[in-house]
C-alpha atoms as a PDB file:
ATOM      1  CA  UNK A   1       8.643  30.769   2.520  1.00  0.00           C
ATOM      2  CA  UNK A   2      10.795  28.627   4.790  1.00  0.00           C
ATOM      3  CA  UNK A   3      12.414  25.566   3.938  1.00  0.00           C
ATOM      4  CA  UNK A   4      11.259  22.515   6.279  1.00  0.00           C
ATOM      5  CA  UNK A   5      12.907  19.220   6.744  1.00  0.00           C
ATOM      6  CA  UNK A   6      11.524  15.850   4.927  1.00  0.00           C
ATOM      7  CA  UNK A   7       9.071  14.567   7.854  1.00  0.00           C
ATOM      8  CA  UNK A   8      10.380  11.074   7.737  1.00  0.00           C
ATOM      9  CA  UNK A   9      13.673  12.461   8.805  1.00  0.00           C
ATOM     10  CA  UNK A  10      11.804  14.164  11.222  1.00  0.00           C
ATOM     11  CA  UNK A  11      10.299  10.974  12.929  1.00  0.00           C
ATOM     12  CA  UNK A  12      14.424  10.054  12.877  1.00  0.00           C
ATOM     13  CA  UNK A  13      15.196  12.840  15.152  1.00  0.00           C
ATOM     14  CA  UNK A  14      13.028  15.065  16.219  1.00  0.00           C
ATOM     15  CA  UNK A  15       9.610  13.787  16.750  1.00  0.00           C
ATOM     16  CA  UNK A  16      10.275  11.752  19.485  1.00  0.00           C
ATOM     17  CA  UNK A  17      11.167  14.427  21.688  1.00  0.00           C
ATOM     18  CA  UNK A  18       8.554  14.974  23.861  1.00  0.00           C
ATOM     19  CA  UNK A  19       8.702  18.900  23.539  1.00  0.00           C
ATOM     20  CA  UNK A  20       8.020  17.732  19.589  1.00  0.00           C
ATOM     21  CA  UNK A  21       4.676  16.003  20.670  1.00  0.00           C
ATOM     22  CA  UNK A  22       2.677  18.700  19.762  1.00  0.00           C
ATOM     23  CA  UNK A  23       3.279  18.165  16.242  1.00  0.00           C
ATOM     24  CA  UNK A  24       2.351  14.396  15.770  1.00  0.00           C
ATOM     25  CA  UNK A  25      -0.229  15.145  18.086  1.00  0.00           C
ATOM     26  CA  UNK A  26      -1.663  17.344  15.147  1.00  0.00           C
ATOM     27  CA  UNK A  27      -1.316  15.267  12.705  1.00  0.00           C
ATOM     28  CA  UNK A  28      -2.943  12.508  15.004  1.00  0.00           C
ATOM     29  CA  UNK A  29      -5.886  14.327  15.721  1.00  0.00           C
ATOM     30  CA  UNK A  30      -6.673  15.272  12.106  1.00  0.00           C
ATOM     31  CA  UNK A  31      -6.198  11.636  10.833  1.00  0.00           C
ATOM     32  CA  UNK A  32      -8.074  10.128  13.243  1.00  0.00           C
ATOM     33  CA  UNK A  33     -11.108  12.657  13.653  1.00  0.00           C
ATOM     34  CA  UNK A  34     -10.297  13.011  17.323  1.00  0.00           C
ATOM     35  CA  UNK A  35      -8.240  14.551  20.015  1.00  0.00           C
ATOM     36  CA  UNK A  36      -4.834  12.811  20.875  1.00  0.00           C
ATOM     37  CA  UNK A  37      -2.450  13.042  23.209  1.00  0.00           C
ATOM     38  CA  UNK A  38       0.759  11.155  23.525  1.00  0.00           C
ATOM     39  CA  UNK A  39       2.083   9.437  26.653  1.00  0.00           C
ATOM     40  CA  UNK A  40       5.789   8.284  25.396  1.00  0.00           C
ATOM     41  CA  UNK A  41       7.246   7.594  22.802  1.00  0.00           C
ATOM     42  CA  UNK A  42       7.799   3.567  23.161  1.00  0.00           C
ATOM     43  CA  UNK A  43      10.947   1.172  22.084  1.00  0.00           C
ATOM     44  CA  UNK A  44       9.917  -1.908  19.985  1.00  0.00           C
ATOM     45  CA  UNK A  45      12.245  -4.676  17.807  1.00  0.00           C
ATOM     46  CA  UNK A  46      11.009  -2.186  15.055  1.00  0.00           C
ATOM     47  CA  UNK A  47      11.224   1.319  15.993  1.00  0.00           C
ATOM     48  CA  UNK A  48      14.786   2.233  15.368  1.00  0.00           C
ATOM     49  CA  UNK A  49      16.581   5.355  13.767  1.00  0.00           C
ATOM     50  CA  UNK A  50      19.559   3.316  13.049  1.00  0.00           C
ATOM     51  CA  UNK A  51      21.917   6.172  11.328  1.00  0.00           C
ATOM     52  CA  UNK A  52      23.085   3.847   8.864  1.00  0.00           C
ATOM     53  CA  UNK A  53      20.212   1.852   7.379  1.00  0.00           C
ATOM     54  CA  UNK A  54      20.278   3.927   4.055  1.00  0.00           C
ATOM     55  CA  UNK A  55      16.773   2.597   3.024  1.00  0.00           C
ATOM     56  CA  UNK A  56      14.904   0.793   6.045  1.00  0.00           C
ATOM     57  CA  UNK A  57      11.422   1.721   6.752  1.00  0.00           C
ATOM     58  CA  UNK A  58      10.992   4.856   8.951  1.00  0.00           C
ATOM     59  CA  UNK A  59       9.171   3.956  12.240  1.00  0.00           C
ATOM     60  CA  UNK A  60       7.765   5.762  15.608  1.00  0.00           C
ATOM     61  CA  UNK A  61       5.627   3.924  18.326  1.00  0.00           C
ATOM     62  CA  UNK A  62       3.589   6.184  20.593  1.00  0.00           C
ATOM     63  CA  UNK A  63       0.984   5.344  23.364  1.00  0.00           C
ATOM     64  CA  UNK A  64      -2.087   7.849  23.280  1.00  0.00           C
ATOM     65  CA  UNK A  65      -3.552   8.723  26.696  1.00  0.00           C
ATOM     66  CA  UNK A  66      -6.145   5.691  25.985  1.00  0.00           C
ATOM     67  CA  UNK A  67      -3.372   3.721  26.083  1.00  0.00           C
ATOM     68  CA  UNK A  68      -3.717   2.802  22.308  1.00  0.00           C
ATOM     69  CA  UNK A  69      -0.621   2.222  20.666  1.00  0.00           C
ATOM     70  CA  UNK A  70      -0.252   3.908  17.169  1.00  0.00           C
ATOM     71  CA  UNK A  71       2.480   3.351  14.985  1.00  0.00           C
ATOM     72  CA  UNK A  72       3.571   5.336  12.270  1.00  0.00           C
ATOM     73  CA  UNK A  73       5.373   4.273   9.565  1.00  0.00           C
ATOM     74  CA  UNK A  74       7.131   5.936   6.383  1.00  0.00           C
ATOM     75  CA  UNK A  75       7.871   3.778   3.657  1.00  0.00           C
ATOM     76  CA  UNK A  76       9.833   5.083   0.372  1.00  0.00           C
ATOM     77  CA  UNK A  77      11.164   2.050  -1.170  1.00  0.00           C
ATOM     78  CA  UNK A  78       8.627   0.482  -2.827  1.00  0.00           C
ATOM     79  CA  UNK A  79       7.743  -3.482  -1.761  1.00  0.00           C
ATOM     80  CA  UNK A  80       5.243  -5.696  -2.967  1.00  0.00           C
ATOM     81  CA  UNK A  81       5.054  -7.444   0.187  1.00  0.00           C
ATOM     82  CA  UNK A  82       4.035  -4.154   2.159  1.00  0.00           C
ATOM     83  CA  UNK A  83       0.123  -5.105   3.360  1.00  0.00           C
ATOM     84  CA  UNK A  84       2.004  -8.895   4.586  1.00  0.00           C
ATOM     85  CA  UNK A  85       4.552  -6.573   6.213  1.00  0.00           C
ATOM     86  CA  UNK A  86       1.609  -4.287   7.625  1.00  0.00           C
ATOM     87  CA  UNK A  87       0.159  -7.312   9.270  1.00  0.00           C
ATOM     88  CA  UNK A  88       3.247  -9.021  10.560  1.00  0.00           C
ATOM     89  CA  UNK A  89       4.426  -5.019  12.333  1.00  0.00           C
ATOM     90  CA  UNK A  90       0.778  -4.957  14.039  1.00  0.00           C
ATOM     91  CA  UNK A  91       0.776  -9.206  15.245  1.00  0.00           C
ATOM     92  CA  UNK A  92       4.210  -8.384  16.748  1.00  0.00           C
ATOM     93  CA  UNK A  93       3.387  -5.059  18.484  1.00  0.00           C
ATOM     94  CA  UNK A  94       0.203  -6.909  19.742  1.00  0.00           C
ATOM     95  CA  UNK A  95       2.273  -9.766  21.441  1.00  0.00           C
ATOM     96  CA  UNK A  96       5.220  -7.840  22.748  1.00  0.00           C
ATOM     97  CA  UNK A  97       2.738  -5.501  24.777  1.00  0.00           C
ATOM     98  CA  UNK A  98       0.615  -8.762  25.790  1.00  0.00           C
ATOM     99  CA  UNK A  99       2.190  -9.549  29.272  1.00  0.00           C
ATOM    100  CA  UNK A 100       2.725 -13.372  30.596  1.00  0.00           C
ATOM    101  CA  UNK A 101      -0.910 -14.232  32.769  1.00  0.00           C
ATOM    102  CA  UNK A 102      -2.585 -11.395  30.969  1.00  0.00           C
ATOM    103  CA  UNK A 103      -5.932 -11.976  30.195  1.00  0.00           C
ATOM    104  CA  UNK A 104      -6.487 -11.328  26.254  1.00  0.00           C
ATOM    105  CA  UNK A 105      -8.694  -8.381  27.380  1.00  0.00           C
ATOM    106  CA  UNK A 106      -5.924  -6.699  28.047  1.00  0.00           C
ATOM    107  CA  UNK A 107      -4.415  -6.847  24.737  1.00  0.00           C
ATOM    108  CA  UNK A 108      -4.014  -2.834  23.512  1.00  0.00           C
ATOM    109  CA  UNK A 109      -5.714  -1.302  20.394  1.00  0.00           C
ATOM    110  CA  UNK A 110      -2.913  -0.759  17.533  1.00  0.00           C
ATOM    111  CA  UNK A 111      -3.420   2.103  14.852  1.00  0.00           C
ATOM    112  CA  UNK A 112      -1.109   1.621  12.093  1.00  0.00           C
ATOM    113  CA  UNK A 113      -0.557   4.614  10.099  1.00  0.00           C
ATOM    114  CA  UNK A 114       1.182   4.119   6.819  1.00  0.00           C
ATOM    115  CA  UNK A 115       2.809   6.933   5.068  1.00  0.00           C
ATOM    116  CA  UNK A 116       3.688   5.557   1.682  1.00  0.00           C
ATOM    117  CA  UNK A 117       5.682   7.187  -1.181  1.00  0.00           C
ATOM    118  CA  UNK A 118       4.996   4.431  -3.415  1.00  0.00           C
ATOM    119  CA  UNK A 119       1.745   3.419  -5.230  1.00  0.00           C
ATOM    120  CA  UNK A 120       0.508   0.721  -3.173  1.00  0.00           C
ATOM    121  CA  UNK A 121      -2.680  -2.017  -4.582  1.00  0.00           C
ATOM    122  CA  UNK A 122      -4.664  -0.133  -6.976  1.00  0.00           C
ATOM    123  CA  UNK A 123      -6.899   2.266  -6.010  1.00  0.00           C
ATOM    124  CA  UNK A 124      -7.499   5.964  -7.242  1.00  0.00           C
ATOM    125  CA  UNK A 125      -7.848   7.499  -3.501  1.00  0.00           C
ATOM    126  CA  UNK A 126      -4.933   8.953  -1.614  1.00  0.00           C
ATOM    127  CA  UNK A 127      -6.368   8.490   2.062  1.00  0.00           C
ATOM    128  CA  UNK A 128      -7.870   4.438   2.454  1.00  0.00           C
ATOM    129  CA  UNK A 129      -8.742   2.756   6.196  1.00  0.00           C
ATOM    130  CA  UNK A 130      -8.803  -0.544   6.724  1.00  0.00           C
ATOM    131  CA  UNK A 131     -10.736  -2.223   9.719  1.00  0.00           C
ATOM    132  CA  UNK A 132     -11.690  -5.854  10.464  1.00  0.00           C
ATOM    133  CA  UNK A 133     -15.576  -6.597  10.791  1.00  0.00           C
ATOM    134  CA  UNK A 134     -17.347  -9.613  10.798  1.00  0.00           C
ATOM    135  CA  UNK A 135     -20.202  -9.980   8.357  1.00  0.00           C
ATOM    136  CA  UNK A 136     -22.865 -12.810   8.461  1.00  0.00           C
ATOM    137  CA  UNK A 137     -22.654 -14.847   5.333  1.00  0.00           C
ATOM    138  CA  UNK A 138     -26.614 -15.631   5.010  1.00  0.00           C
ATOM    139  CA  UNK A 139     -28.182 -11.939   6.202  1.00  0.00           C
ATOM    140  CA  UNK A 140     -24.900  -9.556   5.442  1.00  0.00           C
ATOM    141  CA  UNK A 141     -25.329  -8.115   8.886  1.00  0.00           C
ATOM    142  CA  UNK A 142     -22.290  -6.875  11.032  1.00  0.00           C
ATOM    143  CA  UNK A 143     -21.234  -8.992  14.472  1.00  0.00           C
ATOM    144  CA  UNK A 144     -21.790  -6.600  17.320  1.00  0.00           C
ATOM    145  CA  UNK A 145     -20.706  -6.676  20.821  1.00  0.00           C
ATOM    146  CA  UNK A 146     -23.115  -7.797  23.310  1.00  0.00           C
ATOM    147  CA  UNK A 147     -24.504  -5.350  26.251  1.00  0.00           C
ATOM    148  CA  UNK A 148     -22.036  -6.874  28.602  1.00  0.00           C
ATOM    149  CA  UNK A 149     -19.144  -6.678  26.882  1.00  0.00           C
ATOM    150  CA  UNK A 150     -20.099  -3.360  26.045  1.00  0.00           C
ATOM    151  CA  UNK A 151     -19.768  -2.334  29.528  1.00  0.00           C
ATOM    152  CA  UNK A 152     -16.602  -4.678  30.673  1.00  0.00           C
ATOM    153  CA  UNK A 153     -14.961  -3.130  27.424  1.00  0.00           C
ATOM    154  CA  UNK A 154     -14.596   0.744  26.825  1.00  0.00           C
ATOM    155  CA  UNK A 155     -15.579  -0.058  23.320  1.00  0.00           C
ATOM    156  CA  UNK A 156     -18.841  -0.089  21.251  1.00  0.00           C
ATOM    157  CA  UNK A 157     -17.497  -2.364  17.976  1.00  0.00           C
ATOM    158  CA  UNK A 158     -15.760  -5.526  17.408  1.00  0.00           C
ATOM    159  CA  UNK A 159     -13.368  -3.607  15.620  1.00  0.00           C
ATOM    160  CA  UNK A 160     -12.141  -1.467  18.009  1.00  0.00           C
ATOM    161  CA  UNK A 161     -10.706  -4.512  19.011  1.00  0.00           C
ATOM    162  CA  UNK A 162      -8.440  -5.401  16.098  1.00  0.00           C
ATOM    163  CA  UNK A 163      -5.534  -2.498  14.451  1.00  0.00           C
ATOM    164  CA  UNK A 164      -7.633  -0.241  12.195  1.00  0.00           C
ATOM    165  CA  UNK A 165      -4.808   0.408   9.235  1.00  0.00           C
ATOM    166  CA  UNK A 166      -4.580   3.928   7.721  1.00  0.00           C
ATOM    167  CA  UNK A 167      -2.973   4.187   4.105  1.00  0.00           C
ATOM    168  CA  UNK A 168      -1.748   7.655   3.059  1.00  0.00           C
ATOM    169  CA  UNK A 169      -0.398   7.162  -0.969  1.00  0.00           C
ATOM    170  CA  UNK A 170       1.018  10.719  -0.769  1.00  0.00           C
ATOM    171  CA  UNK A 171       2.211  10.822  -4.431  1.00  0.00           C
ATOM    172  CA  UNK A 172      -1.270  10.392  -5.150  1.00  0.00           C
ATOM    173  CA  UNK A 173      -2.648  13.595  -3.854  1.00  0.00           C
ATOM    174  CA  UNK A 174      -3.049  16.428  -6.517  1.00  0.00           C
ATOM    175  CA  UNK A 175      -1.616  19.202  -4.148  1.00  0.00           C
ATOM    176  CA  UNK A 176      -5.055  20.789  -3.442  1.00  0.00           C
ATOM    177  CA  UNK A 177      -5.600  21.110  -0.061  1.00  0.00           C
ATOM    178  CA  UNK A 178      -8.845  21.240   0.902  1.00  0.00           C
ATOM    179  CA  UNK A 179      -9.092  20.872   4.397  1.00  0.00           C
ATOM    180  CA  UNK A 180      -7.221  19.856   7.679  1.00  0.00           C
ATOM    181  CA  UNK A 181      -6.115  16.778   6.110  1.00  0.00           C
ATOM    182  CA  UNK A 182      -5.194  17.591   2.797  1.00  0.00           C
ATOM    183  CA  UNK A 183      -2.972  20.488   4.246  1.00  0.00           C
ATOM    184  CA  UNK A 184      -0.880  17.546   6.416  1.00  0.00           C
ATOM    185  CA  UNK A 185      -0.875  15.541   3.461  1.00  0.00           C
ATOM    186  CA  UNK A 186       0.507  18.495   1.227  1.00  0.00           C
ATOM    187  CA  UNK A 187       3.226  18.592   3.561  1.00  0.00           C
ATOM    188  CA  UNK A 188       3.985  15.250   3.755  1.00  0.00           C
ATOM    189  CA  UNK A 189       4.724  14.590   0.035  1.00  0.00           C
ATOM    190  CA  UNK A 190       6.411  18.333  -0.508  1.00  0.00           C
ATOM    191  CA  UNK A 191       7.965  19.241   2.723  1.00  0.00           C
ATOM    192  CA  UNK A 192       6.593  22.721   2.333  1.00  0.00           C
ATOM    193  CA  UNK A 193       3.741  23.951   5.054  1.00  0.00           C
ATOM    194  CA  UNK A 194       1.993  27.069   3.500  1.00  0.00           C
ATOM    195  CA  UNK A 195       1.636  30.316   5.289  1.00  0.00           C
ATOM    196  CA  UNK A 196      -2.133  29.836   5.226  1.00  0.00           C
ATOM    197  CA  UNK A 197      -2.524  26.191   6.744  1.00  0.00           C
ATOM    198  CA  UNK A 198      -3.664  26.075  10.024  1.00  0.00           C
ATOM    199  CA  UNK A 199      -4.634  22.167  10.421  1.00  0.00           C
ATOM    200  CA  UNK A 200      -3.543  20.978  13.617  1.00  0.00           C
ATOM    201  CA  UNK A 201       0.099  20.337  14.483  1.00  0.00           C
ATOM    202  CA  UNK A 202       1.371  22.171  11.091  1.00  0.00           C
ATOM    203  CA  UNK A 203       1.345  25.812  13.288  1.00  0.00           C
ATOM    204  CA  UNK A 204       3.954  23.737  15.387  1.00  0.00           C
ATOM    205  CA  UNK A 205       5.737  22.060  12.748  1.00  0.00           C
ATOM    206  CA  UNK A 206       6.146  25.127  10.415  1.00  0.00           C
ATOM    207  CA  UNK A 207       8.652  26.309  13.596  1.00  0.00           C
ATOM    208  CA  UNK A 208      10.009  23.494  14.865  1.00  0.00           C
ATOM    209  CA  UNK A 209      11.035  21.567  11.711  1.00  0.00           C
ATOM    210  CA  UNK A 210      12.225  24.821   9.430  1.00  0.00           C
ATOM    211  CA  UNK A 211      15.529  23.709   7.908  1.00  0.00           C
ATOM    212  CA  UNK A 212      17.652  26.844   9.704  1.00  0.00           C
ATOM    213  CA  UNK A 213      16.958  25.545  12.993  1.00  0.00           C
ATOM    214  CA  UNK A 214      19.072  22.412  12.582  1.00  0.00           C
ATOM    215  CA  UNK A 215      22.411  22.747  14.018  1.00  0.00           C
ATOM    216  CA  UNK A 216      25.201  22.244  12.362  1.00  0.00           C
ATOM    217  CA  UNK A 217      25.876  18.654  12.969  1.00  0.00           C
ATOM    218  CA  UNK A 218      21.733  17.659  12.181  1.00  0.00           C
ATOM    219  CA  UNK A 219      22.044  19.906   8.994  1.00  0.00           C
ATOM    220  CA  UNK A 220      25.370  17.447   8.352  1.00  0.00           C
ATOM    221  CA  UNK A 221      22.988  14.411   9.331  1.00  0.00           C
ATOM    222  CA  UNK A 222      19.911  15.635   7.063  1.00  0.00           C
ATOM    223  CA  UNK A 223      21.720  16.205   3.937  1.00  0.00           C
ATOM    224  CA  UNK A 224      23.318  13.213   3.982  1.00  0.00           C
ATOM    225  CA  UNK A 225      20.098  11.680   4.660  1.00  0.00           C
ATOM    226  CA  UNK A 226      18.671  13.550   1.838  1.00  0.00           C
ATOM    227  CA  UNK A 227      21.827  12.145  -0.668  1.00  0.00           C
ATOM    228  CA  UNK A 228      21.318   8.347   0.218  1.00  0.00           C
ATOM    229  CA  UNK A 229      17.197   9.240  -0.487  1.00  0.00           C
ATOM    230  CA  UNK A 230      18.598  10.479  -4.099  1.00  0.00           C
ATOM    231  CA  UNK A 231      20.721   7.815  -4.751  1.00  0.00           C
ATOM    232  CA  UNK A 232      17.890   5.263  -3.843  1.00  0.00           C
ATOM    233  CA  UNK A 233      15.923   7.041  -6.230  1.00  0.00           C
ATOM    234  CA  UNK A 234      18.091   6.925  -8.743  1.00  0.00           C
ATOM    235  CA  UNK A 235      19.329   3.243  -8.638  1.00  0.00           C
ATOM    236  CA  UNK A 236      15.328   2.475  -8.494  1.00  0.00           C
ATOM    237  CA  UNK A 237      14.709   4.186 -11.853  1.00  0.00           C
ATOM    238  CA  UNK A 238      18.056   3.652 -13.597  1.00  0.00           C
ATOM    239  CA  UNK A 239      17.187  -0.270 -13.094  1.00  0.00           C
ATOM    240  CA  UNK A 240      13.805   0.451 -14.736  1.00  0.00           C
ATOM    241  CA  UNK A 241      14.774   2.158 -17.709  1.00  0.00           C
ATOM    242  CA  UNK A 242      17.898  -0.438 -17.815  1.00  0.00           C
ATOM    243  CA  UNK A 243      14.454  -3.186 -17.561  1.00  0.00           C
ATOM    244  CA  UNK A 244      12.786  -1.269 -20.623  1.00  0.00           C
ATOM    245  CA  UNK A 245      15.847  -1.440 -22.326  1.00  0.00           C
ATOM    246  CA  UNK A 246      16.461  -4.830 -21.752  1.00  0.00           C
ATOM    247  CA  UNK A 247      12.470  -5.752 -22.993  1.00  0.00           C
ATOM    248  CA  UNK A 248      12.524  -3.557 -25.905  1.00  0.00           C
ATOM    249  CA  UNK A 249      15.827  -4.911 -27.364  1.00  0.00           C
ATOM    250  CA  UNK A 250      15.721  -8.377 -26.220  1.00  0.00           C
ATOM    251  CA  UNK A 251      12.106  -9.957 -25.123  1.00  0.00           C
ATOM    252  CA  UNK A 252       9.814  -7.463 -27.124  1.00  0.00           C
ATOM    253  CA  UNK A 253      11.286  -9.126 -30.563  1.00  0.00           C
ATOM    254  CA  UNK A 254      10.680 -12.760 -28.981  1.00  0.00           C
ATOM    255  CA  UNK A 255       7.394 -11.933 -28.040  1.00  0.00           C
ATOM    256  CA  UNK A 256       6.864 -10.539 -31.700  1.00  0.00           C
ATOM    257  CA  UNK A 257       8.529 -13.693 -32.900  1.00  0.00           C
ATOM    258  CA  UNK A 258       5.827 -16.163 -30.906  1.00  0.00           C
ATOM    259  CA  UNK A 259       2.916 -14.204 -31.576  1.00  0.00           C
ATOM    260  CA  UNK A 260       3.593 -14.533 -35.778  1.00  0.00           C
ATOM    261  CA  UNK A 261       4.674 -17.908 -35.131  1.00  0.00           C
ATOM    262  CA  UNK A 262       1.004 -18.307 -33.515  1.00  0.00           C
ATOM    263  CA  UNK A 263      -1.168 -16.587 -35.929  1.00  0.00           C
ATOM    264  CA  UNK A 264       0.571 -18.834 -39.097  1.00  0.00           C
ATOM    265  CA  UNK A 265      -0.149 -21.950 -36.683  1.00  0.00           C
ATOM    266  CA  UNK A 266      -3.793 -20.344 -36.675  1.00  0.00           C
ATOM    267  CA  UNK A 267      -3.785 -19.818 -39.760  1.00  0.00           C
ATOM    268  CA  UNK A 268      -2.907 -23.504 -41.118  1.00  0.00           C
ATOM    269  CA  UNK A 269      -4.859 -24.815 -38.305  1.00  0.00           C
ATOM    270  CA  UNK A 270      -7.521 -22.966 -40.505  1.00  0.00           C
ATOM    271  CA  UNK A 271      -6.704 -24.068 -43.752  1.00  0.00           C
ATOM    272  CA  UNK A 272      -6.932 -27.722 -42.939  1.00  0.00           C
ATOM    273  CA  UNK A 273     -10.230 -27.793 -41.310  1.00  0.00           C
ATOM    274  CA  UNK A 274     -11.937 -25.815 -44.437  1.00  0.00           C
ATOM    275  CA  UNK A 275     -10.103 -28.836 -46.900  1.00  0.00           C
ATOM    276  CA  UNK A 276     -11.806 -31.372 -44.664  1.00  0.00           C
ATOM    277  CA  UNK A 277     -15.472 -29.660 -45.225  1.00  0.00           C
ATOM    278  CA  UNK A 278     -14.283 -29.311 -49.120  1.00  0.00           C
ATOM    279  CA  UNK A 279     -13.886 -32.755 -48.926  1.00  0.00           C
ATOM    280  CA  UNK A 280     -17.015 -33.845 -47.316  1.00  0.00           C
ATOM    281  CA  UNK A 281     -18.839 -31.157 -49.247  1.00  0.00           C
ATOM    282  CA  UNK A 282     -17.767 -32.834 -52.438  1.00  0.00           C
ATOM    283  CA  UNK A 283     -18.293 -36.573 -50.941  1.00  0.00           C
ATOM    284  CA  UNK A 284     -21.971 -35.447 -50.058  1.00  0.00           C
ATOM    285  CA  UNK A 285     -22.343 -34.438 -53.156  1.00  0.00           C
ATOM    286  CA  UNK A 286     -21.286 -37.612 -54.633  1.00  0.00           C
ATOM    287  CA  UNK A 287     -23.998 -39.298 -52.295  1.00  0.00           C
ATOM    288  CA  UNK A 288     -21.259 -40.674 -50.040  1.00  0.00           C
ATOM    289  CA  UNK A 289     -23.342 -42.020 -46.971  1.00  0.00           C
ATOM    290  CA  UNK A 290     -22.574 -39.768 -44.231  1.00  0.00           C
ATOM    291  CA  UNK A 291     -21.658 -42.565 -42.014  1.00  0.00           C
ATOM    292  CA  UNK A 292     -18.374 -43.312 -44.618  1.00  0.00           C
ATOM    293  CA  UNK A 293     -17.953 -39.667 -45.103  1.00  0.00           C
ATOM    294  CA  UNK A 294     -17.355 -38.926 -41.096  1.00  0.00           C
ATOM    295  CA  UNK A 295     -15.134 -41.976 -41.135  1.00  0.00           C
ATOM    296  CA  UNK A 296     -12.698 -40.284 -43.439  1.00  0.00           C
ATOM    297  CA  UNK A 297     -12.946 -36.941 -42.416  1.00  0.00           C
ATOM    298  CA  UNK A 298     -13.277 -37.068 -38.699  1.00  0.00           C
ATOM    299  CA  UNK A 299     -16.685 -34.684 -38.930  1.00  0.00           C
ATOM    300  CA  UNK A 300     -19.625 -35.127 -36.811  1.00  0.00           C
ATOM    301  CA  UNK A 301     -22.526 -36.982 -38.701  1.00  0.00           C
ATOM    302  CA  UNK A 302     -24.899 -33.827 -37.389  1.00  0.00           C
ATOM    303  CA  UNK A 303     -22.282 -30.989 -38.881  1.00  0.00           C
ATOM    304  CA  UNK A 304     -21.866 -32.629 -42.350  1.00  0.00           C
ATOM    305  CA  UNK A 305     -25.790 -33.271 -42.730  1.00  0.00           C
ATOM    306  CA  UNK A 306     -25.375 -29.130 -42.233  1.00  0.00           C
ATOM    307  CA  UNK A 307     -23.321 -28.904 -45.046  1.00  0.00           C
END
């Protein structure tokens, strides 16, 4: 089986020839449940392959022939931040194709399509969309466009409006492919496109990104690309084992420290209160009024009458 190039590197390089359309196309068209076809590839503040950003996100802006624009994004260092990050990428791309004296119905749809090597939120799915819908708060029902704007607009919901967001947590997926999808997915996370896929775009792709077609300078390129990926990797998880370390040797015995220190506070704490209701037990029984009795013991009159 031939060897094919890391499709993040791909979007660097190759993808954005328009001879390599074909192949996002595919993968366009199987994501989205329709048929796409790219215009141009488009220049943002964001969509750069600058050679010598080791670990930046990995980004290509397209216009489909309904003059959406749908950017997709790689992401292999892991951020916490990412979903802010997912909305500030979209509000930007929205105003920088919003021309001065446009009217806001001219604003363009934006598909973001996230490709993440990193476990992002919790959730036990590999494929999530996101969308933004507007729900009544009394009867739960969904905010529709009216007739008119139905026909002013080439749109039938208020969220075709607003970027729909597609997640793919591709270390997530158990390497069965099971259909279109799965098979671009399987790709994605092992660079590897099986003689028996067939989902769109990975025909094209099993061609056009095979590792012996590089020339000699990209194949230079790529595995340098490939040895910044491994030293990323490897910083990332030598500073968490150096973490564990660090919290086994040093917190985990001050955290073992505090929590005996709490029980034996507990535990005195406990002592004390049961030689207060000794003591009132044995003042009651010595036909102490109770009044006198929760004077010198602090009880409630109802909890020593108990006793």
């Amino acid at each position: 089986m031939a060897k094919h190039i890391r499709f993040d590197w791909a979007m660097k390089r190759l993808l954005r020839n328009k001879a390599n359309f074909d192949v996002l196309e595919g993968l366009l068209s199987v994501l989205l449940n329709d048929t796409i076809k790219i215009k141009e590839v488009l220049e943002s503040a964001s969509n750069k392959a600058d050679e010598d950003d080791k670990f930046n996100v990995l980004d290509i802006l397209v216009k489909n022939a309904k003059d959406e624009l749908v950017l997709i994004e790689v992401q292999n260092e892991r951020e916490n931040d990412y979903f802010h990050r997912m909305n500030y990428a979209q509000a930007k791309l929205t105003s920088e194709h919003l021309y001065e004296g446009d009217a806001y119905g001219k604003i363009k749809k934006v598909i973001s399509i996230n490709i993440l090597y990193f476990d992002l939120g919790q959730g036990d799915d590999y494929v999530y969309v996101g969308k933004t819908e507007f729900k009544g708060l009394h009867n739960n029902d969904i905010l529709q466009l009216s007739e008119n704007q139905k026909k002013v607009y080439p749109i039938q919901d208020v969220s075709d409006i607003y970027t729909t967001y597609y997640l793919l947590k591709v270390n997530k997926f158990d390497d069965v492919a099971r259909n279109s999808l799965d098979e671009w997915v399987y790709f994605l996370k092992n660079s590897e496109i099986k003689d028996e896929f067939t989902a769109p775009g990975l025909p094209e792709a099993r061609e056009k990104l095979r590792r012996d077609n590089l020339s000699p300078a990209e194949k230079q390129a790529y595995e340098k690309y490939i040895h910044q990926k491994r030293i990323s990797e490897n910083v990332y998880h030598t500073a968490l084992e150096e973490g564990r370390d660090l919290a086994k040797k040093e917190y985990e015995p001050r955290l073992e420290s505090a929590r005996q220190q709490t029980q034996e506070e507990r535990r005195q704490k406990e002592e004390a209160q049961q030689k207060i209701i000794d003591l009132a037990k044995m003042l009651k029984n010595l036909n102490v009024p109770i009044e006198e009795i929760a004077d010198r013991t602090g009880l409630p009159e109802d909890a020593i009458d108990k006793l």
